[in-house]
N, C-alpha and C. Protein backbone atom coordinates (compact mmCIF):
# COMPACT_ATOMS: atom_id res chain seq x y z
N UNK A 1 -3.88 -8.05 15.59
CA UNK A 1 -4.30 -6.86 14.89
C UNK A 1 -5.23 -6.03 15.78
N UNK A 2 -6.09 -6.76 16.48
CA UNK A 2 -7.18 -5.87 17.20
C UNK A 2 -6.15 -5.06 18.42
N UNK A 3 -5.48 -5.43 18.77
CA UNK A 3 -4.47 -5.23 19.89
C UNK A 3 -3.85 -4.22 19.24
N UNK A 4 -3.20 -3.89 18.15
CA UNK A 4 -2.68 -2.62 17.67
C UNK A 4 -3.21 -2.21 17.27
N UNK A 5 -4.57 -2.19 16.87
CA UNK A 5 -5.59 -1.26 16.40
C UNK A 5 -6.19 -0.17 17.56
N UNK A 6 -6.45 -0.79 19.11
CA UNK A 6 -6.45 -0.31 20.35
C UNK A 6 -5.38 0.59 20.93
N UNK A 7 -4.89 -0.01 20.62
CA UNK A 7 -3.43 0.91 20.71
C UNK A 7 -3.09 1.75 20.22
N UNK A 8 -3.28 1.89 18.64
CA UNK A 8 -3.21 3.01 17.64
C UNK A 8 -4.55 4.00 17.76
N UNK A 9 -5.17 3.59 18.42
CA UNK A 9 -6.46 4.66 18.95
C UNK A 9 -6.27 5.10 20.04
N UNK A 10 -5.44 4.01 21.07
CA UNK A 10 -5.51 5.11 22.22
C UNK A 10 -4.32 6.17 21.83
N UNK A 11 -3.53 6.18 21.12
CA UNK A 11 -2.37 6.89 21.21
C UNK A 11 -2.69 7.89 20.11
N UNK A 12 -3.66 7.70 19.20
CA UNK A 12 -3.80 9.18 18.22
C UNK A 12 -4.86 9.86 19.74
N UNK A 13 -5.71 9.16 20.17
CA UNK A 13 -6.47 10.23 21.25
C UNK A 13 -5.51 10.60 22.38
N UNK A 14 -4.40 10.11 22.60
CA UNK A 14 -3.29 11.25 23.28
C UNK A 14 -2.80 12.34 22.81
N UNK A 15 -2.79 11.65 21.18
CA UNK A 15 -2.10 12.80 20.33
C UNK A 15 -3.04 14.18 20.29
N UNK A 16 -4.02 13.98 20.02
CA UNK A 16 -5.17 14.75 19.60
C UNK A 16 -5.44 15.94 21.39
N UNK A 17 -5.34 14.62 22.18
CA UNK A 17 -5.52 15.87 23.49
C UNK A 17 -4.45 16.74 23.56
N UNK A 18 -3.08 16.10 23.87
CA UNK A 18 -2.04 16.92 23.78
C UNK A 18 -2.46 18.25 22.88
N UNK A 19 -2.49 18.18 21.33
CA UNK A 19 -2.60 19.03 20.46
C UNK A 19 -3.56 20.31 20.92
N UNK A 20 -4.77 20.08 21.27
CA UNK A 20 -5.70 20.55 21.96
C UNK A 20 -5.26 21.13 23.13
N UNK A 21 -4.71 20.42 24.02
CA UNK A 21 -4.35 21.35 25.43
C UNK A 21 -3.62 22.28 24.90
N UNK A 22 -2.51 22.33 23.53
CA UNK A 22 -1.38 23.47 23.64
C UNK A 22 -2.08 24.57 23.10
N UNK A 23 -2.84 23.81 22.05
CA UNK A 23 -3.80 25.30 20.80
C UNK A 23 -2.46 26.36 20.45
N UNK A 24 -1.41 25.24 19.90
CA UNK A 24 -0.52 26.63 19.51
C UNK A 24 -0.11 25.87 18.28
N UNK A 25 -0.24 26.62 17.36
CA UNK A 25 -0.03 27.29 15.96
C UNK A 25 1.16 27.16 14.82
N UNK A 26 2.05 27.16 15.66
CA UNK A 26 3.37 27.42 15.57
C UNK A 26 4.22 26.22 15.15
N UNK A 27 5.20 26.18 14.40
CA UNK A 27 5.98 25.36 13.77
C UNK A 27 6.59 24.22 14.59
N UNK A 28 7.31 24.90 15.03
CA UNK A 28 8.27 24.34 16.20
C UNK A 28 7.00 23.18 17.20
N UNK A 29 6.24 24.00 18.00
CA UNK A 29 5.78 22.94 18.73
C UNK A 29 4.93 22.11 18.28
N UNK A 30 4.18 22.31 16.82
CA UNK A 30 3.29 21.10 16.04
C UNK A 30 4.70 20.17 15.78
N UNK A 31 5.97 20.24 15.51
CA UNK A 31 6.73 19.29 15.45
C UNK A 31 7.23 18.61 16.94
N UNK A 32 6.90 19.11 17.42
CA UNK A 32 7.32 18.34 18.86
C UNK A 32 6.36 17.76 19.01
N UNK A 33 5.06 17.87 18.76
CA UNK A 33 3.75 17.65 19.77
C UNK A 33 4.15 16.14 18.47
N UNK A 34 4.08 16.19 16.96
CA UNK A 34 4.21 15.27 16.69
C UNK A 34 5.85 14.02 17.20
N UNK A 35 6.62 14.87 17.11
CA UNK A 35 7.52 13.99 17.87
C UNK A 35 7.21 13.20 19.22
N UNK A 36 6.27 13.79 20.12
CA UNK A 36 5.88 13.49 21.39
C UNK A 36 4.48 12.15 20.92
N UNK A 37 3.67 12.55 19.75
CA UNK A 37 3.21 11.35 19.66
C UNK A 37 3.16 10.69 19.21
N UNK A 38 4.82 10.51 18.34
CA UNK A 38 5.54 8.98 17.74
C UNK A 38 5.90 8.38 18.80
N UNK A 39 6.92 9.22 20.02
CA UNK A 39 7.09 8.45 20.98
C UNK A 39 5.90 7.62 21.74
N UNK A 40 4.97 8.24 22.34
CA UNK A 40 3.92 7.73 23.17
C UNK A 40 2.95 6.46 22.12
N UNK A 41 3.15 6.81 20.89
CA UNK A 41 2.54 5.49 20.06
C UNK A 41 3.29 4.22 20.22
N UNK A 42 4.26 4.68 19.89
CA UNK A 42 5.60 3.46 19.89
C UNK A 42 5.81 2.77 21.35
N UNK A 43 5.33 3.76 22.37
CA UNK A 43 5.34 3.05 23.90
C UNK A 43 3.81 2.15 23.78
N UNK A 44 3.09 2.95 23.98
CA UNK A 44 1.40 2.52 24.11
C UNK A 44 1.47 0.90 23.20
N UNK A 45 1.90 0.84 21.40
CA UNK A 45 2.15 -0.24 21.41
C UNK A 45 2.76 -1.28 21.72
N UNK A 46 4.12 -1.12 21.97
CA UNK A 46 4.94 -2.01 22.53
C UNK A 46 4.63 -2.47 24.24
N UNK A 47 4.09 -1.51 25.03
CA UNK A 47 2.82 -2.40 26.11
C UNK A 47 1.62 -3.43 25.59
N UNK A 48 0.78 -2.97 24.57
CA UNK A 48 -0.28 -3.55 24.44
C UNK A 48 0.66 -4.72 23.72
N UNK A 49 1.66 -4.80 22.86
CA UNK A 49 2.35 -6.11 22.43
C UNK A 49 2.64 -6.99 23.81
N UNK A 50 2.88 -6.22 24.92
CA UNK A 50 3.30 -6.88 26.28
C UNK A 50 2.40 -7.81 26.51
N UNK A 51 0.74 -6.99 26.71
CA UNK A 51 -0.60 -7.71 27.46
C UNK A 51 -0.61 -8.48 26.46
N UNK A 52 -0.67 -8.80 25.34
CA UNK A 52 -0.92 -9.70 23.92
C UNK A 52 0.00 -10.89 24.82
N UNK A 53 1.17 -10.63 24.45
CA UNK A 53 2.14 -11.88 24.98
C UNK A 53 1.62 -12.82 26.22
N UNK A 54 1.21 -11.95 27.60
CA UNK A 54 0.71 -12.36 28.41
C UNK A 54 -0.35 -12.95 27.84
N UNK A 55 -1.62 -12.60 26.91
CA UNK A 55 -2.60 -13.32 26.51
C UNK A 55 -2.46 -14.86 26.15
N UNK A 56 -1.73 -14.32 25.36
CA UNK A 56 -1.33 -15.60 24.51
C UNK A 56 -0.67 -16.93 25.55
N UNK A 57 0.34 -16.18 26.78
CA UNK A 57 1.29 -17.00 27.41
C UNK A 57 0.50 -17.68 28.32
N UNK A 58 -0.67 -17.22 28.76
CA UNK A 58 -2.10 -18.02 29.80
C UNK A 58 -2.96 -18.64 29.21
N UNK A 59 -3.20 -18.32 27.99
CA UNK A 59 -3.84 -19.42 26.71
C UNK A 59 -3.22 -20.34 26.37
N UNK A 60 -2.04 -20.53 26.28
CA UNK A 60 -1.41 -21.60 26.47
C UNK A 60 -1.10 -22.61 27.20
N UNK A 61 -0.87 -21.53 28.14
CA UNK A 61 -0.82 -22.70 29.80
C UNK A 61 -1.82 -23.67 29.91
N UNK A 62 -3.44 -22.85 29.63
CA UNK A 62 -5.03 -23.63 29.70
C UNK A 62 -4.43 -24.13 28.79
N UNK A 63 -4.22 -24.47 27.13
CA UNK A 63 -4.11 -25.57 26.54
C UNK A 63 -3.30 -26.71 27.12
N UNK A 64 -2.14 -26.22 27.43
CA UNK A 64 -1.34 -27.50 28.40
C UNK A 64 -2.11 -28.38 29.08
N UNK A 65 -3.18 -27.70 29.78
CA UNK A 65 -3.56 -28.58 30.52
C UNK A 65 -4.19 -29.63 30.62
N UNK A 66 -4.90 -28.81 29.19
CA UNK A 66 -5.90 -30.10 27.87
C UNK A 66 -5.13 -30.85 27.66
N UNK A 67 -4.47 -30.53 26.73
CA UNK A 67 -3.40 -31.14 25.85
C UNK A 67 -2.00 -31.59 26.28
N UNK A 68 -1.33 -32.10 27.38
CA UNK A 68 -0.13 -31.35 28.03
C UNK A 68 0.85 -32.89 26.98
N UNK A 69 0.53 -33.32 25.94
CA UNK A 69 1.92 -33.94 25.18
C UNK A 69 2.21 -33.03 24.06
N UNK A 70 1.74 -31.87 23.86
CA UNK A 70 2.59 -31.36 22.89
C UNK A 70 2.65 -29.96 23.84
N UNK A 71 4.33 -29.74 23.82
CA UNK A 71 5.09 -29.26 24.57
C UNK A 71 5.34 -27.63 23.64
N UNK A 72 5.85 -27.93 22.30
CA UNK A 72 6.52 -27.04 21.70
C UNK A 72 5.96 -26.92 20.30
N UNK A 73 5.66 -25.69 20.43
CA UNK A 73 5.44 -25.06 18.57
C UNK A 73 5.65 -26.28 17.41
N UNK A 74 4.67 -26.58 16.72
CA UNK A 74 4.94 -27.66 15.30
C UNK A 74 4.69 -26.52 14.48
N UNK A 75 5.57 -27.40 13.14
CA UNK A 75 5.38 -26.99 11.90
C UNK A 75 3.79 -26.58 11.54
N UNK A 76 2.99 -27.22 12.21
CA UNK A 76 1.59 -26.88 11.97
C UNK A 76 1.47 -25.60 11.88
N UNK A 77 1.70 -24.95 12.94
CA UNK A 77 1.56 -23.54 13.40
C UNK A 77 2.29 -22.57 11.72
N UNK A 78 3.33 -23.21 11.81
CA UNK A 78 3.77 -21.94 10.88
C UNK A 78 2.92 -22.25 9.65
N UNK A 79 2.68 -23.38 9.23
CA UNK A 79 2.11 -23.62 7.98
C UNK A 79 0.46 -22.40 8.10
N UNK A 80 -0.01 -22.69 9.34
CA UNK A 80 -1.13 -21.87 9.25
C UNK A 80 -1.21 -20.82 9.00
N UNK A 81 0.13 -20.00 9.63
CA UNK A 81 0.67 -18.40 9.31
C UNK A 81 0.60 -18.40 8.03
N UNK A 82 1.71 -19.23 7.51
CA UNK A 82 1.41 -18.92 6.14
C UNK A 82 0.51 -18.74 5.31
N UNK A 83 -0.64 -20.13 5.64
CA UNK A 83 -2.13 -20.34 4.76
C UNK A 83 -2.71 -18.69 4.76
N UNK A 84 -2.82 -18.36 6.38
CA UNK A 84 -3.29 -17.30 6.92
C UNK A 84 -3.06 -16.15 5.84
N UNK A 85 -1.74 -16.14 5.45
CA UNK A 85 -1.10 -14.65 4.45
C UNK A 85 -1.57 -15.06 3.48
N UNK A 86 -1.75 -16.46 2.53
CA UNK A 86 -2.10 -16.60 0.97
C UNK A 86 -3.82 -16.10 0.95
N UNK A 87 -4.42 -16.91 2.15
CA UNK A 87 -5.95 -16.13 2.24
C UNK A 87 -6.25 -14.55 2.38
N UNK A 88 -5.23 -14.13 3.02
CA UNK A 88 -5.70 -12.33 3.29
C UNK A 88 -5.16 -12.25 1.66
N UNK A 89 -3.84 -12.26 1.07
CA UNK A 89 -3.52 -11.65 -0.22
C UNK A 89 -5.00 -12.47 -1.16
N UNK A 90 -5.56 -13.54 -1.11
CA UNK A 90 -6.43 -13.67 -2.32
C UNK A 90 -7.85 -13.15 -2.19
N UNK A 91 -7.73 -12.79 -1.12
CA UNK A 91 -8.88 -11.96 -1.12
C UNK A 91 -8.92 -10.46 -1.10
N UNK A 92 -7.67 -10.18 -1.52
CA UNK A 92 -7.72 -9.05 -2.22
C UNK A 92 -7.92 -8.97 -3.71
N UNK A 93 -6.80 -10.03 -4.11
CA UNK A 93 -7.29 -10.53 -5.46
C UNK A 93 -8.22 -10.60 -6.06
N UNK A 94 -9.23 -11.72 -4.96
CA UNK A 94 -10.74 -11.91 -5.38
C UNK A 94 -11.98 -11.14 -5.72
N UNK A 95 -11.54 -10.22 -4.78
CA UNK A 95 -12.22 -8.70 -4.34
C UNK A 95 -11.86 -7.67 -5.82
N UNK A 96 -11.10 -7.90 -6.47
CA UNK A 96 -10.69 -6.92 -7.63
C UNK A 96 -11.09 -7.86 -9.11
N UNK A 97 -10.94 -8.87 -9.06
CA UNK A 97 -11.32 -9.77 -9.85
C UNK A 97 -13.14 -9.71 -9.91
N UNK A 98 -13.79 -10.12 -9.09
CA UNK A 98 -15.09 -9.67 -8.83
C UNK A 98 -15.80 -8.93 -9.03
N UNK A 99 -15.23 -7.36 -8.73
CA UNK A 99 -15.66 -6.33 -8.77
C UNK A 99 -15.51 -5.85 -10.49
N UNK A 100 -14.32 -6.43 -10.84
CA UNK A 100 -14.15 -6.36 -12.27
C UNK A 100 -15.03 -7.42 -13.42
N UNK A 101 -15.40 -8.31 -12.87
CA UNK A 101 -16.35 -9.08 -13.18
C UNK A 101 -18.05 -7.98 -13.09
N UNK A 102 -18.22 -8.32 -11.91
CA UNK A 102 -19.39 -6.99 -12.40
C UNK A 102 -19.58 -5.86 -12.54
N UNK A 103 -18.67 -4.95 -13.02
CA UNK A 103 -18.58 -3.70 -14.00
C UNK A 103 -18.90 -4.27 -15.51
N UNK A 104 -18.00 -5.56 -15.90
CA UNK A 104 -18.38 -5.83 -17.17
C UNK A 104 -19.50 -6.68 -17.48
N UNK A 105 -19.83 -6.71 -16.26
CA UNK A 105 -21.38 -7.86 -16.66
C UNK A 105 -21.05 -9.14 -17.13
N UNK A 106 -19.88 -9.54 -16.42
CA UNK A 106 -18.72 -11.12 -16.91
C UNK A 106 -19.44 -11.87 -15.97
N UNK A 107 -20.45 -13.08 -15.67
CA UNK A 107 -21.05 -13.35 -14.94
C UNK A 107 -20.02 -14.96 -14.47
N UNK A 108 -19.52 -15.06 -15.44
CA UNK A 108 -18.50 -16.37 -15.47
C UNK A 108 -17.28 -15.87 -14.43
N UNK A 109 -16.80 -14.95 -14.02
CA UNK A 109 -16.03 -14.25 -13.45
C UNK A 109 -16.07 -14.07 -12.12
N UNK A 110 -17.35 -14.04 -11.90
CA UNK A 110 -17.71 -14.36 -10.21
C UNK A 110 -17.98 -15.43 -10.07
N UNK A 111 -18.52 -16.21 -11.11
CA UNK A 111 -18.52 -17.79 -11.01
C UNK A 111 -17.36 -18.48 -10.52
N UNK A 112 -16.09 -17.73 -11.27
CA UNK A 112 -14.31 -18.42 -11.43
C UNK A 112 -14.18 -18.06 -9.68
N UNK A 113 -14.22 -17.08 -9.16
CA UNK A 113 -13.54 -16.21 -8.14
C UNK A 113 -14.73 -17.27 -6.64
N UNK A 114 -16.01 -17.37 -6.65
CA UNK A 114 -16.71 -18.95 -5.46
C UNK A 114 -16.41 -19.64 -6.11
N UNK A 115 -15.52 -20.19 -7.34
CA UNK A 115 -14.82 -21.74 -6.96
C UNK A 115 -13.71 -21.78 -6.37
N UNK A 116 -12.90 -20.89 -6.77
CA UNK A 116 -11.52 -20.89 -6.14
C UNK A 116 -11.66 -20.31 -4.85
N UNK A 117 -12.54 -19.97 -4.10
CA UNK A 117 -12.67 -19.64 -2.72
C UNK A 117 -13.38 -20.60 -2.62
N UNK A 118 -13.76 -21.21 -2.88
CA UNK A 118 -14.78 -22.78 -2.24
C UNK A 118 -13.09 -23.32 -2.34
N UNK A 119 -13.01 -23.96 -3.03
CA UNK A 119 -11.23 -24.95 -3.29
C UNK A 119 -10.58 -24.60 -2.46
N UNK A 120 -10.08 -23.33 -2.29
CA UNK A 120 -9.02 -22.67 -1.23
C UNK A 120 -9.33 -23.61 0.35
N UNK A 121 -10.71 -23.09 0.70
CA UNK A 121 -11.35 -23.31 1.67
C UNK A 121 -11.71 -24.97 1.91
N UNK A 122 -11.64 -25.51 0.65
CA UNK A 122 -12.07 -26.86 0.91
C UNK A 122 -11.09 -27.96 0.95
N UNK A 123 -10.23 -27.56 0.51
CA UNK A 123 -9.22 -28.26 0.49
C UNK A 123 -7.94 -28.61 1.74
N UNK A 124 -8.66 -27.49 3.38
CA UNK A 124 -8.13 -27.85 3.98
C UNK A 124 -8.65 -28.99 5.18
N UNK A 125 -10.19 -29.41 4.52
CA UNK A 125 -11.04 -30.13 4.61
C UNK A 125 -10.50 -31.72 3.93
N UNK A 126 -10.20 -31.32 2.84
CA UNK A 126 -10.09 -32.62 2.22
C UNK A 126 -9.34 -33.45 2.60
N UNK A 127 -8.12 -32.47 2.34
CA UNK A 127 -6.09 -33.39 2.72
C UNK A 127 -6.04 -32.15 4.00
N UNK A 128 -5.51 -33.31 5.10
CA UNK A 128 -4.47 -33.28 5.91
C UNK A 128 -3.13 -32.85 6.03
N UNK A 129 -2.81 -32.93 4.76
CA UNK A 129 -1.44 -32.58 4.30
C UNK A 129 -1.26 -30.84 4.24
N UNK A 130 -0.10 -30.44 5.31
CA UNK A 130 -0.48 -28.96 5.46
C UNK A 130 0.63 -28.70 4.04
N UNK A 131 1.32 -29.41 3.66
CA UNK A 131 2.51 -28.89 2.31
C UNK A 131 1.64 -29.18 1.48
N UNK A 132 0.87 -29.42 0.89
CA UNK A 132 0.74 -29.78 -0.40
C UNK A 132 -0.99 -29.08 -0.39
N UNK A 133 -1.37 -28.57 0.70
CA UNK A 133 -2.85 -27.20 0.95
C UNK A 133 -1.69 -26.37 0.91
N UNK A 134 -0.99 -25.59 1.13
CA UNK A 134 0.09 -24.27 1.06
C UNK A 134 0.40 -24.35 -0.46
N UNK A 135 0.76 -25.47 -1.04
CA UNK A 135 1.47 -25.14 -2.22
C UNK A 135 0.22 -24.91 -3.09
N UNK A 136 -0.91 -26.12 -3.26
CA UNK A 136 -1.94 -25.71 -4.20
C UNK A 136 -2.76 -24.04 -3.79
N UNK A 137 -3.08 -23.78 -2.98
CA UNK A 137 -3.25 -22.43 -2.09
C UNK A 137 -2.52 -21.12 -2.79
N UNK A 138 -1.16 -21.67 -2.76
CA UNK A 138 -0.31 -20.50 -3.08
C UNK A 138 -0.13 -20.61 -4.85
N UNK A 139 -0.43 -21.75 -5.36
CA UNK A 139 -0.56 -21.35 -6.68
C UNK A 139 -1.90 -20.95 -7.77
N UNK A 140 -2.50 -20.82 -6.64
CA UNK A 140 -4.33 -20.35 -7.19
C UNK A 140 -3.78 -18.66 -6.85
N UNK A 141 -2.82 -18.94 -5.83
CA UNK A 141 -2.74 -16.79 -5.50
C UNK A 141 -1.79 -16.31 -6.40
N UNK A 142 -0.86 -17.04 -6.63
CA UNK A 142 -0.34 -16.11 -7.87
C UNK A 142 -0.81 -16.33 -9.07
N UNK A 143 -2.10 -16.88 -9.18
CA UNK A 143 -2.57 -17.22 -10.56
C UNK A 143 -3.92 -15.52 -10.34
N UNK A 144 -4.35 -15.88 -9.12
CA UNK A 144 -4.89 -15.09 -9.26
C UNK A 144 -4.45 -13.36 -8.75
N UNK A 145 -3.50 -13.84 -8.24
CA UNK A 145 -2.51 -12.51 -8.39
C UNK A 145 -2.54 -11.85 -9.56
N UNK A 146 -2.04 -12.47 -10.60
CA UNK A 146 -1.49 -11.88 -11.70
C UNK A 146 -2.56 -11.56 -12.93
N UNK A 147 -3.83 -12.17 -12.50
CA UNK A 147 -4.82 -11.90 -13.33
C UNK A 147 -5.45 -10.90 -12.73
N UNK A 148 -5.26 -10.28 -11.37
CA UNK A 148 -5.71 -9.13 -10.56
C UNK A 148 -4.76 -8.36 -10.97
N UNK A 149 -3.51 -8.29 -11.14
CA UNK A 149 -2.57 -7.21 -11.70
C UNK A 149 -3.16 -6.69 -13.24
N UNK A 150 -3.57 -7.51 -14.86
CA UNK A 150 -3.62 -7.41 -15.45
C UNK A 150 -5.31 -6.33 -15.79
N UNK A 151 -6.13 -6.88 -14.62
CA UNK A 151 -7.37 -6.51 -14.61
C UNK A 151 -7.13 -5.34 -14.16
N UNK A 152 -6.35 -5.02 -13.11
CA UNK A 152 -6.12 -3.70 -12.55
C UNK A 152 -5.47 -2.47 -13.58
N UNK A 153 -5.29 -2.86 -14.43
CA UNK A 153 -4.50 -1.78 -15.25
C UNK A 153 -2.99 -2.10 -16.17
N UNK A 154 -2.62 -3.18 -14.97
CA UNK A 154 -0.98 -3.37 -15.22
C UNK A 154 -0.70 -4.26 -16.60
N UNK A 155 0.39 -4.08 -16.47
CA UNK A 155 1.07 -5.01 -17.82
C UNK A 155 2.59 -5.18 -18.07
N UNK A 156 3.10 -5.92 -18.50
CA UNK A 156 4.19 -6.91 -18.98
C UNK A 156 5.29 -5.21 -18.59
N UNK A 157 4.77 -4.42 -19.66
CA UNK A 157 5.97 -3.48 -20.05
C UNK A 157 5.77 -2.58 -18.44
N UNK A 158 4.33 -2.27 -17.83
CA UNK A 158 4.59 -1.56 -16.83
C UNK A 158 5.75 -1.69 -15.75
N UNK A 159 5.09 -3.00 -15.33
CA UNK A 159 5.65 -4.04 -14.31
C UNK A 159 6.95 -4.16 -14.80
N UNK A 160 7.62 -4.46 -15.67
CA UNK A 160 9.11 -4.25 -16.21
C UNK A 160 9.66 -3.17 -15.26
N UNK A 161 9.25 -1.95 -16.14
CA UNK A 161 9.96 -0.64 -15.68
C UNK A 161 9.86 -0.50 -14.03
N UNK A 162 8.70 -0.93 -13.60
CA UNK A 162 8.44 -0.78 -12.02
C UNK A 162 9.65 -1.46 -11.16
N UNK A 163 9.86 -2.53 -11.80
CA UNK A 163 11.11 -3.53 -11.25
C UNK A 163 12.35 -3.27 -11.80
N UNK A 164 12.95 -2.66 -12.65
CA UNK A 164 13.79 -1.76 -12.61
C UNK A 164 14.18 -0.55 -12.55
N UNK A 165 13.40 0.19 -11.44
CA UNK A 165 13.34 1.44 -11.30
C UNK A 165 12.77 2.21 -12.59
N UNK A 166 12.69 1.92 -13.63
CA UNK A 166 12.71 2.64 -14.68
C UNK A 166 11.88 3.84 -15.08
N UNK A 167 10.53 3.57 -13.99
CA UNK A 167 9.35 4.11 -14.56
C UNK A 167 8.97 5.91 -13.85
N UNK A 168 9.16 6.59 -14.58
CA UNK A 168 8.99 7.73 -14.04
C UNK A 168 8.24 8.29 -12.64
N UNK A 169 6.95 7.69 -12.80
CA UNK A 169 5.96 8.04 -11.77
C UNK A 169 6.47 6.64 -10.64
N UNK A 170 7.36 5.97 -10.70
CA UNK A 170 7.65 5.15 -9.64
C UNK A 170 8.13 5.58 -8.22
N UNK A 171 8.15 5.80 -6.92
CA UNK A 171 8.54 6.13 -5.99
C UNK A 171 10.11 6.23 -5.70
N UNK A 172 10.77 5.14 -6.08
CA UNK A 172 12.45 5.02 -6.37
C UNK A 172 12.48 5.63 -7.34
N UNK A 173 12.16 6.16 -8.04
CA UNK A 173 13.15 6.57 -9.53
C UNK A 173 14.06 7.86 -8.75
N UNK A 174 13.67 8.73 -8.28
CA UNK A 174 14.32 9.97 -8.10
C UNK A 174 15.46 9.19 -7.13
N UNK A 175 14.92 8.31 -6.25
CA UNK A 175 15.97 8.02 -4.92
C UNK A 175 17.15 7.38 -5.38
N UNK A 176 17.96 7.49 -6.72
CA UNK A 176 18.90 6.50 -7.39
C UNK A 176 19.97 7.28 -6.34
N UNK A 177 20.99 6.23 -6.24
CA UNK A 177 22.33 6.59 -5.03
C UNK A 177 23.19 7.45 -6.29
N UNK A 178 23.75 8.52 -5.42
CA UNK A 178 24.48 9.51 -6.11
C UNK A 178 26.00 9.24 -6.09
């Protein structure tokens, strides 16, 4: 992320000089100048994805050298990716749950939201077992998924219509195939 974040800065400050050197006004070349800095974003990142790779490919090597019996990617790795995604989504969760907790002065509510981030967190402490931390993990996030949907506004009938196009103010509704 920090690596395309660098990247997405150096390439809006190309964009931005470009724009600046032309100081023109005009239709036509504000669409080029933006065409010119989709291209140069899309380059600028796909280099900095380059140096990343290299990062990563010499960080590895030094681990080899520590470590040189494990050769090839384990299941470990992906399990962590995964853990990695249930922690960023519940802490969005948590973060809305919380915040909704103290608007209403629900003091039990931020209580609920540091246990289940203590548990999340502790439990990869406890068990070893990377399947069975992913599965309990992932069922505290759609628990608390869906109590972050309900707190947020949503409901049974919204969420319906949202998932079958149905709902007016939905983004697909107009895009139905002709």
């Amino acid at each position: 992320a920090f690596f395309w974040l660098v990247s997405l800065l150096i390439s809006s400050l190309v964009w931005f000089m470009a724009r600046v050197i032309t100081d023109n006004k005009d239709g036509p070349t504000q669409k080029y100048l933006l065409i010119f800095g989709a291209f140069v974003s899309v380059y600028i990142q796909e280099v900095f994805r380059f140096a990343y790779y290299r990062l990563l490919k010499k960080a590895s090597e030094g681990l080899k050298t520590i470590n040189p019996g494990e050769t090839a990617p384990s299941m470990r790795l992906l399990a962590y990716a995964f853990m990695t995604l249930v922690i960023i989504l519940l802490h969005v969760f948590w973060g809305i749950v919380f915040f909704d907790g103290c608007e209403k002065k629900k003091w039990c509510l931020l209580l609920i939201v540091l246990l289940t981030h203590l548990l999340v967190s502790a439990q990869t402490f406890i068990s070893s077992y990377y399947g069975i931390n992913l599965v309990s993990a992932f069922i505290i996030l759609v628990l608390m998924g869906t109590w972050a949907f309900f707190v947020a506004g949503g409901s049974c009938r919204s969420l319906k219509l949202c998932l079958l196009c149905q709902d007016k103010d939905f983004l697909l509704y107009n895009q139905r195939s002709r």
